[in-house]
C-alpha atoms as a PDB file:
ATOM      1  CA  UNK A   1     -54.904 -21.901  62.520  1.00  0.00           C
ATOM      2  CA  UNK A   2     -55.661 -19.235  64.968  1.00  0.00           C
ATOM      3  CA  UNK A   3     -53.019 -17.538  66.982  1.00  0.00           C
ATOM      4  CA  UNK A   4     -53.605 -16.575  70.375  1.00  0.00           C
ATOM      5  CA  UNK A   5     -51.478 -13.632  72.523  1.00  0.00           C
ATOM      6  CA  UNK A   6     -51.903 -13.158  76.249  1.00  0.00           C
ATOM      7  CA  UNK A   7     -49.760 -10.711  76.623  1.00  0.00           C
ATOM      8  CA  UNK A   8     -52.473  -8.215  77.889  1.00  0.00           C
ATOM      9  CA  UNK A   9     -54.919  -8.374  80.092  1.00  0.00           C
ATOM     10  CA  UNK A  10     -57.896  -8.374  77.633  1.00  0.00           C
ATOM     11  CA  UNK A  11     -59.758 -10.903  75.934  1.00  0.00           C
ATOM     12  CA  UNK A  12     -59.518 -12.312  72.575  1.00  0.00           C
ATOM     13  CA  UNK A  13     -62.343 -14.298  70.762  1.00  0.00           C
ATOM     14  CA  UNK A  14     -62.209 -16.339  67.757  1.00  0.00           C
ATOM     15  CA  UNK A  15     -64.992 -18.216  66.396  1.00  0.00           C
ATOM     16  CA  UNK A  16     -64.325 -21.121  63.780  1.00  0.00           C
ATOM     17  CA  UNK A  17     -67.186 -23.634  62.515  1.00  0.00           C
ATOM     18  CA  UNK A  18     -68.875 -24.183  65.602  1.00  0.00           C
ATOM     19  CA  UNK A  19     -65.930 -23.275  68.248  1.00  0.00           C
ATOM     20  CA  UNK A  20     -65.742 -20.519  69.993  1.00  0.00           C
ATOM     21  CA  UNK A  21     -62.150 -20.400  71.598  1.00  0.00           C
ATOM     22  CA  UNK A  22     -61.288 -17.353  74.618  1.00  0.00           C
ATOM     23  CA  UNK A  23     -58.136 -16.617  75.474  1.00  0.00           C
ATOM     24  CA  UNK A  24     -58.213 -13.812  78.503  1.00  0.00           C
ATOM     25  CA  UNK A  25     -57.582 -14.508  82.363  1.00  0.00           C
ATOM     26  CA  UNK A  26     -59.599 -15.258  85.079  1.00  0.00           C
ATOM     27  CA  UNK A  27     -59.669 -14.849  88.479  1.00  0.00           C
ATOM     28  CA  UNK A  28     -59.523 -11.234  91.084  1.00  0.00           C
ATOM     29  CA  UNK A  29     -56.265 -10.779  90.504  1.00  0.00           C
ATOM     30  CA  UNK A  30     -55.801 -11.701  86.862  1.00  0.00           C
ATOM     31  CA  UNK A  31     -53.160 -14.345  87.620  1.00  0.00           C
ATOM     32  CA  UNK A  32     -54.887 -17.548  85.810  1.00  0.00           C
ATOM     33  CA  UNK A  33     -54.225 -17.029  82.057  1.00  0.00           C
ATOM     34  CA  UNK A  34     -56.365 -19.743  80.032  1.00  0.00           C
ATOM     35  CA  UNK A  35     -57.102 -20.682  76.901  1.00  0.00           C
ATOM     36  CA  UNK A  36     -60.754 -22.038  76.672  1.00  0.00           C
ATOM     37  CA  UNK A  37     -63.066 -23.961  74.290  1.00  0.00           C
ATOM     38  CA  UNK A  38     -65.855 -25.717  75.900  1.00  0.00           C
ATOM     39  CA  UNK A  39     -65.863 -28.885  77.274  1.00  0.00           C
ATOM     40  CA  UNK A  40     -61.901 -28.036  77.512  1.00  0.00           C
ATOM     41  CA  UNK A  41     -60.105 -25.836  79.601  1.00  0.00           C
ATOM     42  CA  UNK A  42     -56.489 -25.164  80.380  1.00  0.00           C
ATOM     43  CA  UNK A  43     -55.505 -26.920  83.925  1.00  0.00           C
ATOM     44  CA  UNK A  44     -56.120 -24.040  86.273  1.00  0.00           C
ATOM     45  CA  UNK A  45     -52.915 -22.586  88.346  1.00  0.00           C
ATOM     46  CA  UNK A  46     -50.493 -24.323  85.776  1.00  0.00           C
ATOM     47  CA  UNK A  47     -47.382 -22.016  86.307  1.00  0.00           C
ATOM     48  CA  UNK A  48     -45.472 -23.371  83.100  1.00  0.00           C
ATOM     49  CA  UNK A  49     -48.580 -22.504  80.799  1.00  0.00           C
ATOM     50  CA  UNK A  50     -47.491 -20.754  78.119  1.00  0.00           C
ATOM     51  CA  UNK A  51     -45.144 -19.036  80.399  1.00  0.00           C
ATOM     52  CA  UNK A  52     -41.383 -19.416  80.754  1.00  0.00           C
ATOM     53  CA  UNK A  53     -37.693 -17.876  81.627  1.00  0.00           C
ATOM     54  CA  UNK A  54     -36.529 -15.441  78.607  1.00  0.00           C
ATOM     55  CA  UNK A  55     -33.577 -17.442  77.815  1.00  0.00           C
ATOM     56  CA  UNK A  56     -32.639 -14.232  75.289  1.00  0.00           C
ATOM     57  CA  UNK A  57     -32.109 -12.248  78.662  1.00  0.00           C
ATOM     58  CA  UNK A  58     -30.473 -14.446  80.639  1.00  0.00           C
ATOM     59  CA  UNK A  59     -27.651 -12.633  82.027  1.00  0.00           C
ATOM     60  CA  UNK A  60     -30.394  -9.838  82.961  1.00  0.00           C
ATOM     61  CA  UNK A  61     -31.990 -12.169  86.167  1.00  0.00           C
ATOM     62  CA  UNK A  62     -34.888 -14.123  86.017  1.00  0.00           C
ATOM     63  CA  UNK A  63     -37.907 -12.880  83.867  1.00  0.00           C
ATOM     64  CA  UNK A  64     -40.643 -14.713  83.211  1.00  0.00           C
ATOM     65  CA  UNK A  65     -42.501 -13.438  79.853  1.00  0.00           C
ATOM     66  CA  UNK A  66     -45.896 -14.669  78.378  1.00  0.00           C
ATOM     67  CA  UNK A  67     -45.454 -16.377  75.128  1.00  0.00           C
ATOM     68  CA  UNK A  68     -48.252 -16.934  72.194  1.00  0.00           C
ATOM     69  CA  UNK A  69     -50.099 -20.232  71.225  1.00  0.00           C
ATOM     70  CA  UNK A  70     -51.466 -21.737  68.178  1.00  0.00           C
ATOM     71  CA  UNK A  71     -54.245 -23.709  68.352  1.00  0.00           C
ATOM     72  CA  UNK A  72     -55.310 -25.620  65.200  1.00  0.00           C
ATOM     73  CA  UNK A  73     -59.514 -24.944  64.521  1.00  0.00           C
ATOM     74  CA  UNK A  74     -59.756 -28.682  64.553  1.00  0.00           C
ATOM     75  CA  UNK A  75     -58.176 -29.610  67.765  1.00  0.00           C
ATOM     76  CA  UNK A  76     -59.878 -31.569  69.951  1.00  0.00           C
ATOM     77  CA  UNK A  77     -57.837 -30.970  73.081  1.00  0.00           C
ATOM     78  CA  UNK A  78     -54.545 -32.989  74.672  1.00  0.00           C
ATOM     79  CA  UNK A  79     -54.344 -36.023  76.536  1.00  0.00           C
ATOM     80  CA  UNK A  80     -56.985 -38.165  77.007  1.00  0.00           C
ATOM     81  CA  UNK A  81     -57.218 -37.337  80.270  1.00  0.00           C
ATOM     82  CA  UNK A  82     -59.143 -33.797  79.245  1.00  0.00           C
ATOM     83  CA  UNK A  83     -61.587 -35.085  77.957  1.00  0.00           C
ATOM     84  CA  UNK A  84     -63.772 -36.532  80.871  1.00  0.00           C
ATOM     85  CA  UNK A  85     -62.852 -33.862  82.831  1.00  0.00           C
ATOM     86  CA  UNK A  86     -65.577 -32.051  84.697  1.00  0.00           C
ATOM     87  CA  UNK A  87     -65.136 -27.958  84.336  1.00  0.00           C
ATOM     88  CA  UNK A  88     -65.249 -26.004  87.625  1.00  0.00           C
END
């Protein structure tokens, strides 16, 4: 199990068997946040990706906060539909 944070803007690296998975942001700006492992890639400009409303500060207005992921060393990706997919 590896556990990912974006919550900066650096980089994080974690190689298991023959995987290397990258969790940092891309982009001028620094406003794509992605998880990658070659062939896959998280959907670029995906708002809801591992972002969401802090429903623990709700009466405070809208925040959004970056959460943390798991990804499993032996995952091979989501739907079906990642893996044909062309990167950019």
């Amino acid at each position: 199990m590896i556990y990912l944070s974006l919550l900066s803007l650096g980089s994080y690296r974690e190689r298991t068997e023959k995987n290397l998975y990258v969790a940092t942001v891309s982009g001028f700006t620094g406003a794509d946040p992605l998880i990658y492992r070659e062939p896959l890639r998280t959907e670029q400009y995906n708002p809801k990706h591992l972002n969401e409303s802090a429903v623990e500060f709700i009466n405070c207005g809208k925040t959004i906060y970056s959460r943390v992921a798991r990804v499993c060393a032996r995952d091979n990706g989501g739907p079906h539909k990642f893996r044909k997919k062309k990167n950019p």
